[in-house]
N, C-alpha and C. Protein backbone atom coordinates (compact mmCIF):
# COMPACT_ATOMS: atom_id res chain seq x y z
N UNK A 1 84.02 88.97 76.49
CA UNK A 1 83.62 88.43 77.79
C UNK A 1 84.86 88.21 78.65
N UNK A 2 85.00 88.86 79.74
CA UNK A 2 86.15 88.25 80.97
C UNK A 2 85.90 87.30 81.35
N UNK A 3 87.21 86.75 81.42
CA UNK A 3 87.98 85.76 82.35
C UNK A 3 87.35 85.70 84.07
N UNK A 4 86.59 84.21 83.93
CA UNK A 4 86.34 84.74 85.61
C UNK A 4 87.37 84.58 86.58
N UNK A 5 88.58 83.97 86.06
CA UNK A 5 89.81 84.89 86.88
C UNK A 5 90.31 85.88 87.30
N UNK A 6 89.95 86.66 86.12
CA UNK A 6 90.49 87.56 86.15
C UNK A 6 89.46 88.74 87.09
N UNK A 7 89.95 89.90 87.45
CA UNK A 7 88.51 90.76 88.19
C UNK A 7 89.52 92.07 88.41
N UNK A 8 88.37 92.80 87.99
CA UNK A 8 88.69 94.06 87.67
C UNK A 8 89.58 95.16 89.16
N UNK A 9 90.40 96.07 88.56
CA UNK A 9 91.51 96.72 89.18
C UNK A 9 90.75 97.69 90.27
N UNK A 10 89.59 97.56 90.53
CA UNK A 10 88.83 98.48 91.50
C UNK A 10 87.60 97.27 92.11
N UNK A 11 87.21 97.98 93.23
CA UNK A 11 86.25 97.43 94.00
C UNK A 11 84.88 97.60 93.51
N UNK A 12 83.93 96.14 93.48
CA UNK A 12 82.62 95.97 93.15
C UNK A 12 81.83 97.26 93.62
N UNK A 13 80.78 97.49 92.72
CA UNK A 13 80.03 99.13 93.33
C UNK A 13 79.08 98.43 94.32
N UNK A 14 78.77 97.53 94.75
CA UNK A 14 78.37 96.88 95.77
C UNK A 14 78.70 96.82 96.86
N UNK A 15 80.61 96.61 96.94
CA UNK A 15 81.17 96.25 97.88
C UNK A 15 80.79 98.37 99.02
N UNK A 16 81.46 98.96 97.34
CA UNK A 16 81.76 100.27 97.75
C UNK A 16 80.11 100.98 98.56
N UNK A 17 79.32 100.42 97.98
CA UNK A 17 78.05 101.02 98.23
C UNK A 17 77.61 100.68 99.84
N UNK A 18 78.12 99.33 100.65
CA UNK A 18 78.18 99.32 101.62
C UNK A 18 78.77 99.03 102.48
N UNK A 19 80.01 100.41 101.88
CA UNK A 19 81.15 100.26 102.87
C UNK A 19 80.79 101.40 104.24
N UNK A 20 81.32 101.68 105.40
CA UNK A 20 81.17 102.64 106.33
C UNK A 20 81.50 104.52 105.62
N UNK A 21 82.86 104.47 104.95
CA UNK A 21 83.41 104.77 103.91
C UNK A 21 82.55 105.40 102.56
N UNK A 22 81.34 104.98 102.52
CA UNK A 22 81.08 105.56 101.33
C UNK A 22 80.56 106.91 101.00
N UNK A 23 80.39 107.70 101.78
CA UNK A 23 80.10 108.92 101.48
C UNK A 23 81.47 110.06 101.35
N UNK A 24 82.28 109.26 102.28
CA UNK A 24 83.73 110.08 102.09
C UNK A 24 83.97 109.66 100.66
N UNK A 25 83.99 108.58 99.71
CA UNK A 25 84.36 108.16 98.66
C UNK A 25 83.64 109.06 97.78
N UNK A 26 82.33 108.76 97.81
CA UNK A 26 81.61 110.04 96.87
C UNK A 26 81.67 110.98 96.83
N UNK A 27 82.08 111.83 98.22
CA UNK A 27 82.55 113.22 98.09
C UNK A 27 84.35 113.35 97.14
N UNK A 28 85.10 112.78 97.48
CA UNK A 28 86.55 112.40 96.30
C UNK A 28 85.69 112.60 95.08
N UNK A 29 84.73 111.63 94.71
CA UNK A 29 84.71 111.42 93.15
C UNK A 29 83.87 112.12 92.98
N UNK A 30 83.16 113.39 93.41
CA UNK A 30 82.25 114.85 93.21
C UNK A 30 83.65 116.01 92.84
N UNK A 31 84.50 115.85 93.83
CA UNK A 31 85.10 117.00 93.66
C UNK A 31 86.65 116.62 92.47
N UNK A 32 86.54 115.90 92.34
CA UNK A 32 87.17 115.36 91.02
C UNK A 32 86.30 115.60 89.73
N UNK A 33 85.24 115.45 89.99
CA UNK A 33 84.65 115.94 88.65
C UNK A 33 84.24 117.25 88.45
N UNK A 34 84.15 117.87 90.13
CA UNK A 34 83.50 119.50 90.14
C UNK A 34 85.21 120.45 89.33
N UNK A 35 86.29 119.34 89.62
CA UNK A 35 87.95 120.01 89.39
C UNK A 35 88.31 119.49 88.08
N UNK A 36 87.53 119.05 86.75
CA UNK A 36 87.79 118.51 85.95
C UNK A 36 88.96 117.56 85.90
N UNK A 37 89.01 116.55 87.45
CA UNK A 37 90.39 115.24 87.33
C UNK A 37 91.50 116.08 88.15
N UNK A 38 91.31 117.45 88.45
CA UNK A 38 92.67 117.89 89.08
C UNK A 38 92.77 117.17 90.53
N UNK A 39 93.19 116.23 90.80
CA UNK A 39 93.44 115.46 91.80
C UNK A 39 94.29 116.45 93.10
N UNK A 40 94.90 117.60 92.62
CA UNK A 40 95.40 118.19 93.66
C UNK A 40 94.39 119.21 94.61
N UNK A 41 93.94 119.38 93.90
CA UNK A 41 92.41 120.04 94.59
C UNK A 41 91.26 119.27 95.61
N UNK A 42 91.68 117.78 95.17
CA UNK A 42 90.64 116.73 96.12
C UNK A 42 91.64 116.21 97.03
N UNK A 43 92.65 116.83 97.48
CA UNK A 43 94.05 115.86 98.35
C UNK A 43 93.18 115.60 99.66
N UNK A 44 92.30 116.66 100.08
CA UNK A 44 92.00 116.10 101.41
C UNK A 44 91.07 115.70 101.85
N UNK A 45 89.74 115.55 100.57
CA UNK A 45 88.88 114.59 100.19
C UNK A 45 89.31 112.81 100.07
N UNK A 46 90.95 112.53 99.75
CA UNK A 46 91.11 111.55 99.24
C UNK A 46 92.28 111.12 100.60
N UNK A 47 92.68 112.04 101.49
CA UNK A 47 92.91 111.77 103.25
C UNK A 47 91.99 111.47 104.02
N UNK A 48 90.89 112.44 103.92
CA UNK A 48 90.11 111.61 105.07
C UNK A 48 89.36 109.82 104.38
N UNK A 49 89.01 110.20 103.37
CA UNK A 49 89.05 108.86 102.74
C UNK A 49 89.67 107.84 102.97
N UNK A 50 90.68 107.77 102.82
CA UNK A 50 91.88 107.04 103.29
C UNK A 50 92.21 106.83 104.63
N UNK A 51 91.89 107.69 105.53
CA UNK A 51 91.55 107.32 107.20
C UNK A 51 90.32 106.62 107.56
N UNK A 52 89.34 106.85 106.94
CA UNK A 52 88.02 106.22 106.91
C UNK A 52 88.27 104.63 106.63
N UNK A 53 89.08 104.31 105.55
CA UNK A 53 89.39 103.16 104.95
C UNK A 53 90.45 102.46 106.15
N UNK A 54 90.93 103.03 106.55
CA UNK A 54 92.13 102.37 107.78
C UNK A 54 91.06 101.91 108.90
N UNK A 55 90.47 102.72 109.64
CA UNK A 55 89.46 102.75 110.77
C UNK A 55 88.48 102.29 109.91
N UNK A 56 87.75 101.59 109.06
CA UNK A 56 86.76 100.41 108.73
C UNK A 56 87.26 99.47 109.33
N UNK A 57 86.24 98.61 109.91
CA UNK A 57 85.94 97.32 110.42
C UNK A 57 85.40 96.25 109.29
N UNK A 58 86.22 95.15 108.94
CA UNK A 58 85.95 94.33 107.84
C UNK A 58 83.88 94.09 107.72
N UNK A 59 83.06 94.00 107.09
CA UNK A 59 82.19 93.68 107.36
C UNK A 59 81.87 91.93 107.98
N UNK A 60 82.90 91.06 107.77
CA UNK A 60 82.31 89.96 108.48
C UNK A 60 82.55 89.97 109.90
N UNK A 61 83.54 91.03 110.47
CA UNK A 61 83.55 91.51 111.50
C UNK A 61 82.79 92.29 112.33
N UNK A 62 81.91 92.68 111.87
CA UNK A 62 80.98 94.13 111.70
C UNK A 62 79.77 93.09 112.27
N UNK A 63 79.84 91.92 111.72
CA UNK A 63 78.49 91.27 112.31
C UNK A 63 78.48 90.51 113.29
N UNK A 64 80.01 90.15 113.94
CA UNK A 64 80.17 89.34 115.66
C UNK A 64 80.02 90.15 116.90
N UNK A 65 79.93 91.67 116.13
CA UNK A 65 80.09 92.67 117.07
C UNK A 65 78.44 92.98 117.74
């Protein structure tokens, strides 16, 4: 059983599930598995990802708007 200190090295599938972000994320972790892990093959699956993630709006922000 964990430590409820402690919390795991990746984001809740909750958080991820309703992020703006999440379909760019699922496409990364499709073509990582369509490339058996070759991460150099998903580089620009895991850029726009990563721009998606910059240009998100926090969600408690998301709701004054």
């Amino acid at each position: 059983m964990a430590s409820k200190d402690s919390t795991p090295p990746y984001p809740s599938a909750a958080r991820i599930a309703d992020s703006q972000c999440f379909p760019q994320y699922t496409a990364s972790l499709k073509c990582l598995e369509k490339f058996n892990s070759d991460k150099s093959k998903c580089q620009e699956h895991f850029d726009v990802y990563k721009e998606c993630k910059k240009k998100e709006v926090p969600s408690e922000n998301r709701e004054e708007n």
